[in-house]
Protein backbone atom coordinates (compact mmCIF):
# COMPACT_ATOMS: atom_id res chain seq x y z
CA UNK A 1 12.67 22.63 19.32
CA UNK A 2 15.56 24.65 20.02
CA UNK A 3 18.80 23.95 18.58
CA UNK A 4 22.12 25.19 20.34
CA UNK A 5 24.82 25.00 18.34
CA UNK A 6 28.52 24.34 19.24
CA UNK A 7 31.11 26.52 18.81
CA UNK A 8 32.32 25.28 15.48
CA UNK A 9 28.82 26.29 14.11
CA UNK A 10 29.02 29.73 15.48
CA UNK A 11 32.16 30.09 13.65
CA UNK A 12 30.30 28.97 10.37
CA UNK A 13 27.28 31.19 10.70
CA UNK A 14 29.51 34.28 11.56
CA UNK A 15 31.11 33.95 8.43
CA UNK A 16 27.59 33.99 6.70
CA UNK A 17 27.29 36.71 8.87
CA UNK A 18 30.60 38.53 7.69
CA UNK A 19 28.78 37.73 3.95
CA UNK A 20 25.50 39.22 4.65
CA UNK A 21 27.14 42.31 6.75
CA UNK A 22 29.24 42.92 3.42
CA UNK A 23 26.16 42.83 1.30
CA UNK A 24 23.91 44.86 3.44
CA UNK A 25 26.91 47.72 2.98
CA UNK A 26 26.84 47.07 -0.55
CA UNK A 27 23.36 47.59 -0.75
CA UNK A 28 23.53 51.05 1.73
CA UNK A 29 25.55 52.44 -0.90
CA UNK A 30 23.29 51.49 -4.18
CA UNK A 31 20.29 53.86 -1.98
CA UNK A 32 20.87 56.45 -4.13
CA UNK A 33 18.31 58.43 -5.88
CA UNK A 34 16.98 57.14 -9.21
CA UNK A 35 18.50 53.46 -7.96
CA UNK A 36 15.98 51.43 -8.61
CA UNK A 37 14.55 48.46 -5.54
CA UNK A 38 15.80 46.30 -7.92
CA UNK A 39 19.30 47.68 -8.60
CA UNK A 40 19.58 47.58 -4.61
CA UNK A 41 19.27 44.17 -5.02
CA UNK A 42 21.53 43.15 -7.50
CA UNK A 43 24.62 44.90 -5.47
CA UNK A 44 23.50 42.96 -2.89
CA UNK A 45 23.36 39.61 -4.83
CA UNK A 46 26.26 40.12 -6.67
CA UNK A 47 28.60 40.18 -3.66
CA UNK A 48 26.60 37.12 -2.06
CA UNK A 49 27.46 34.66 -4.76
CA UNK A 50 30.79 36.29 -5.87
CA UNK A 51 32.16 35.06 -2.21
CA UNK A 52 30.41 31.75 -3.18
CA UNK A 53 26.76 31.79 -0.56
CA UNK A 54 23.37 31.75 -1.22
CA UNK A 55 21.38 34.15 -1.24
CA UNK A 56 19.27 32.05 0.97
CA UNK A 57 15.12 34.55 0.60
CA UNK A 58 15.73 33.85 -3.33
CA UNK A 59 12.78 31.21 -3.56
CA UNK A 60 12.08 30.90 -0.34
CA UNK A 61 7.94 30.35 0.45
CA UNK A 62 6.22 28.44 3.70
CA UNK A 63 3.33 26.29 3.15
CA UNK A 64 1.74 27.59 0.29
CA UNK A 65 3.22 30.90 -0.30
CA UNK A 66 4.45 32.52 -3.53
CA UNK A 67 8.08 31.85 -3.83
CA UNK A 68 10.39 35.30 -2.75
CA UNK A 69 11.80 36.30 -5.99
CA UNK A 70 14.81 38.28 -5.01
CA UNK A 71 17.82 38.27 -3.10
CA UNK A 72 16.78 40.94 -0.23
CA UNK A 73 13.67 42.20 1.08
CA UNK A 74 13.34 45.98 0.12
CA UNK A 75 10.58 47.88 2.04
CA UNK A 76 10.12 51.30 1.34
CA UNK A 77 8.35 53.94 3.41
CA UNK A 78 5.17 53.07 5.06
CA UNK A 79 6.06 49.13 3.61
CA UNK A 80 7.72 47.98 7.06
CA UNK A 81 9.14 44.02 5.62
CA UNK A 82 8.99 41.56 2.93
CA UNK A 83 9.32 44.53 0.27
CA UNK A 84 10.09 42.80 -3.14
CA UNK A 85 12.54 44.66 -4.90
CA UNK A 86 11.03 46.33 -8.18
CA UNK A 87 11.63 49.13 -11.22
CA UNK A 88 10.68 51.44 -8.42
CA UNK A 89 13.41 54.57 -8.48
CA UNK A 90 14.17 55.67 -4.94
CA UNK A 91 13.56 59.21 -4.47
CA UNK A 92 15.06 62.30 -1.98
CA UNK A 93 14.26 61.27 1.58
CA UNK A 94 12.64 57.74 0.82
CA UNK A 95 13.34 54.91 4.06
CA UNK A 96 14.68 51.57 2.72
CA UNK A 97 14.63 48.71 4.68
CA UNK A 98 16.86 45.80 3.62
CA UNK A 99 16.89 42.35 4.95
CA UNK A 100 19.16 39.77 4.13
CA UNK A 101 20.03 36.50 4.71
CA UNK A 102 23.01 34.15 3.31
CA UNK A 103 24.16 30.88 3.65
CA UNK A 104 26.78 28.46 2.46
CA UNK A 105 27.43 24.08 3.85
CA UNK A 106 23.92 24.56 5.91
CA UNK A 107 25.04 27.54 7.74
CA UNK A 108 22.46 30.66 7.57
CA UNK A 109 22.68 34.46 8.67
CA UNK A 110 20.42 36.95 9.14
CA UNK A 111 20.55 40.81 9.13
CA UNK A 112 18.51 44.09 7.86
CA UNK A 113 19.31 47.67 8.00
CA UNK A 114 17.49 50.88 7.66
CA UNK A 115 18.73 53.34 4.80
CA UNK A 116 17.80 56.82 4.23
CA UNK A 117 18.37 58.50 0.90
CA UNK A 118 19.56 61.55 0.98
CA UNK A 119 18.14 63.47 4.30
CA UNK A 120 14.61 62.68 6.10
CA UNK A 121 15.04 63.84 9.83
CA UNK A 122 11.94 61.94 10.69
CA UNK A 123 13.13 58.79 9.03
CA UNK A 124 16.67 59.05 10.50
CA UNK A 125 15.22 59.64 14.18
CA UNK A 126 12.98 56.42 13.60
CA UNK A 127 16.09 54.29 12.28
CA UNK A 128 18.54 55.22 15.00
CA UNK A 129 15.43 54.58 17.95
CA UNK A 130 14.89 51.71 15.71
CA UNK A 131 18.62 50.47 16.26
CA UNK A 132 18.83 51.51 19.79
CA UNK A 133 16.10 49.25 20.43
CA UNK A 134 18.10 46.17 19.38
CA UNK A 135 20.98 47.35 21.46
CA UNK A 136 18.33 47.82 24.36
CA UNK A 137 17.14 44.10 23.88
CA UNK A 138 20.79 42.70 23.33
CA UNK A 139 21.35 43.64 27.04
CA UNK A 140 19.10 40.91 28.36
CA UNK A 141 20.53 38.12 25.49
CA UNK A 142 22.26 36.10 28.41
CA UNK A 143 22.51 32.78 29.88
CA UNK A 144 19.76 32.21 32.47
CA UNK A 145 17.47 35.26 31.26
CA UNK A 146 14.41 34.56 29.54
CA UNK A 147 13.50 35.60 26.11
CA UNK A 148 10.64 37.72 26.76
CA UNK A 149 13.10 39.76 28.80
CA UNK A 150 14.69 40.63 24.99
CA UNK A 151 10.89 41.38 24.28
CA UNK A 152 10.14 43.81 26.77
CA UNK A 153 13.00 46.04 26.91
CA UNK A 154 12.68 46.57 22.79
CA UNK A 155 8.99 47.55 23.59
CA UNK A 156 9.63 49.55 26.11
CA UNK A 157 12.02 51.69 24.65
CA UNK A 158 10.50 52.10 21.21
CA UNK A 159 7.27 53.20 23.08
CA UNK A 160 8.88 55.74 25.61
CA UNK A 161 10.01 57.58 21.96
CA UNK A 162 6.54 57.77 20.77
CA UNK A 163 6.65 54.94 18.27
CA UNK A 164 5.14 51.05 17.77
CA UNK A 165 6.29 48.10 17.49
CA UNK A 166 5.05 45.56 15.17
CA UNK A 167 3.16 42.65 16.84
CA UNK A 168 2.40 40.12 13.99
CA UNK A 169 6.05 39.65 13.20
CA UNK A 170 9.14 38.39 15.08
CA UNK A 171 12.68 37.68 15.59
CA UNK A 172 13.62 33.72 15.74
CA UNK A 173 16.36 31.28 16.08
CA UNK A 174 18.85 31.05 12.89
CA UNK A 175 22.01 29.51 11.93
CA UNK A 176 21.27 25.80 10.90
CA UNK A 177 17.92 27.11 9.07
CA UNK A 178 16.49 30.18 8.23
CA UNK A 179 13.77 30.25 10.51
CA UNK A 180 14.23 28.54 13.69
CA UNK A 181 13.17 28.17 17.75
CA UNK A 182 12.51 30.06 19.58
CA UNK A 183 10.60 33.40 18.38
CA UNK A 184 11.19 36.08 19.86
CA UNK A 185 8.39 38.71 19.92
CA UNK A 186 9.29 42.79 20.16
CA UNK A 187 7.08 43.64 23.02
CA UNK A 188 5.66 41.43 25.93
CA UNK A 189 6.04 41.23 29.80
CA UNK A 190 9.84 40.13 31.37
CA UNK A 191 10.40 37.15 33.05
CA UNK A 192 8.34 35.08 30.08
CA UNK A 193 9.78 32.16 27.14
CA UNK A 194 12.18 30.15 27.21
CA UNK A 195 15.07 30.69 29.26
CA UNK A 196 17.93 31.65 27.90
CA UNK A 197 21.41 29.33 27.18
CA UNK A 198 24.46 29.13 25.91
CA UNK A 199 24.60 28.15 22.17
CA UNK A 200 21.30 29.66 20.69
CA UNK A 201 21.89 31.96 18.48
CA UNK A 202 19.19 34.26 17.57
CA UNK A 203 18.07 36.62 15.29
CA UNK A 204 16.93 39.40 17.37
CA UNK A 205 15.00 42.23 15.06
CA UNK A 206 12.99 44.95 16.00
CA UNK A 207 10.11 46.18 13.42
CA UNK A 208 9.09 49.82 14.23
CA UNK A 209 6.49 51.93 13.18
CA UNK A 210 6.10 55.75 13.35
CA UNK A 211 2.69 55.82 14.27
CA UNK A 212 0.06 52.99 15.16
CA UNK A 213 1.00 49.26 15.23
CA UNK A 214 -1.62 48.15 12.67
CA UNK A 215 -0.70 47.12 9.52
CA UNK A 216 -2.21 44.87 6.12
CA UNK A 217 -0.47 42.96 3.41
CA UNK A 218 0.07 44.19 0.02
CA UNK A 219 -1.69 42.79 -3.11
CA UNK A 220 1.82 40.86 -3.82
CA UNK A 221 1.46 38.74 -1.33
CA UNK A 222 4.26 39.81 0.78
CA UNK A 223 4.92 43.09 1.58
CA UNK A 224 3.68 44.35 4.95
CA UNK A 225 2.78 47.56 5.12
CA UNK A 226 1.79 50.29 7.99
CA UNK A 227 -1.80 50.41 7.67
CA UNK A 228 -1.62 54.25 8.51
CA UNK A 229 0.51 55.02 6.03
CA UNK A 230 3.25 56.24 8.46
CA UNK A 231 7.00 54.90 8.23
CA UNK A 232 8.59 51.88 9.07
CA UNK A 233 12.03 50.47 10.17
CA UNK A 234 13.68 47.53 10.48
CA UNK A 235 16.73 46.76 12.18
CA UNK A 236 18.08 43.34 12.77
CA UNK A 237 21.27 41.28 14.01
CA UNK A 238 22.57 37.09 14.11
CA UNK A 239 23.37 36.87 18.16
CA UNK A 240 25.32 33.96 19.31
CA UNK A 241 24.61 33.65 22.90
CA UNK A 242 28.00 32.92 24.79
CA UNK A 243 28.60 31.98 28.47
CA UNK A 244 30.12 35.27 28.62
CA UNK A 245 27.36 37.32 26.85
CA UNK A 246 25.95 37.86 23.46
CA UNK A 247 28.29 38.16 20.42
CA UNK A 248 26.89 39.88 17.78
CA UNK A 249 27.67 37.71 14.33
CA UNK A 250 26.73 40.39 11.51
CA UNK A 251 28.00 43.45 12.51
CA UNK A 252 31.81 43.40 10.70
């Protein structure tokens, strides 16, 4: 069921937003080389609970999942989401993915960036088509569209630069949960879903690969990884719809 929330709750879940923008800086800056996955992490935690949220992925599992163990989800390289942070040292050129999500009173947000450390003009070509996309899908994000419109303009701009988008994963509602109605697949035909209204707010997040769309899950249980061994990237936003267009809630 899809919950739209009033505009006191926006309010709420774009200052979780403010939270997890501020952390997902924090954690740009700790992609340095020998920074461990794990030191990422704590920069990230440390603001989270300093301004008093949660850092809502830390024990997080579905059904009968192994708990998340960190703060953020740190994918490296070919590992596209769900990366769990680690004594891994980031090297020259490496592509860190990190997702985040905070919440304080009931009130969640939901965000991820693409890093690069140091220089990697492939990586940084796949990030920035990897943003655009988002900014290609936040177009259609209004009242009286339908979701799959959001779908199919991600898809079709990620493909017309030679790249994939990841199929077995999607965006979703957020703001009174983590995970909530309606999903919101990165590729699919317009004019599809539900239709689009005032109050959702969504977490809109397109998953890109550099080369084929296939991927498999690492022995830990939840990394994804390309199954090709080419890069991924991960780029993600909380959108309040509004009857005047989308208003993007973790951007500042």
């Amino acid at each position: 069921m899809i919950t739209l929330k009033s505009e006191r709750e926006i309010k709420l879940i774009k200052e979780a937003g403010h939270i997890v923008y501020l952390a997902l800086m924090a954690a740009g800056e700790a992609c340095v080389v020998g920074a461990t996955t794990k030191d990422v992490d704590k920069a990230a935690e440390d603001l989270i609970v300093a301004h008093g949220y949660n850092p809502s992925c830390k024990g997080y599992a579905e059904g009968d999942e192994i708990p998340f163990p960190a703060c953020c989800c740190i994918s490296v390289n070919d590992e596209i989401i769900h990366g769990i942070p680690s004594d891994r040292k980031l090297q020259e050129g490496d592509v860190v993915k990190v997702d985040i999500v905070a919440d304080k009173d009931g009130y969640f947000a939901d965000a991820a960036r693409t890093f690069i450390v140091g220089e990697n003009p492939e990586g940084e070509k796949l990030a920035e088509v990897t943003k655009q996309s988002f900014f290609e899908g936040l177009k259609y994000a209004k009242v009286g569209n339908r979701i799959s419109d959001i779908s199919h303009a991600i898809q079709e701009y990620v493909e017309k630069n030679g790249y994939s988008v990841l199929r077995e994963f999607q965006g979703h509602g957020v703001g009174i949960a983590m995970h909530e109605d309606p999903g919101i697949p990165n590729f699919g035909k317009p004019g599809k879903g539900p239709r689009i209204e005032e109050g959702m707010v969504l977490a809109i997040e397109p998953m890109v690969c550099q080369g084929r769309k296939e991927i498999m899950e690492s022995d830990d249980g939840w990394s994804i990884i390309t199954e090709d061994g080419s890069l991924g990237a991960h780029y993600e936003n909380t959108v309040a719809i509004t009857k005047n267009g989308p208003v993007v809630l973790t951007n500042e």
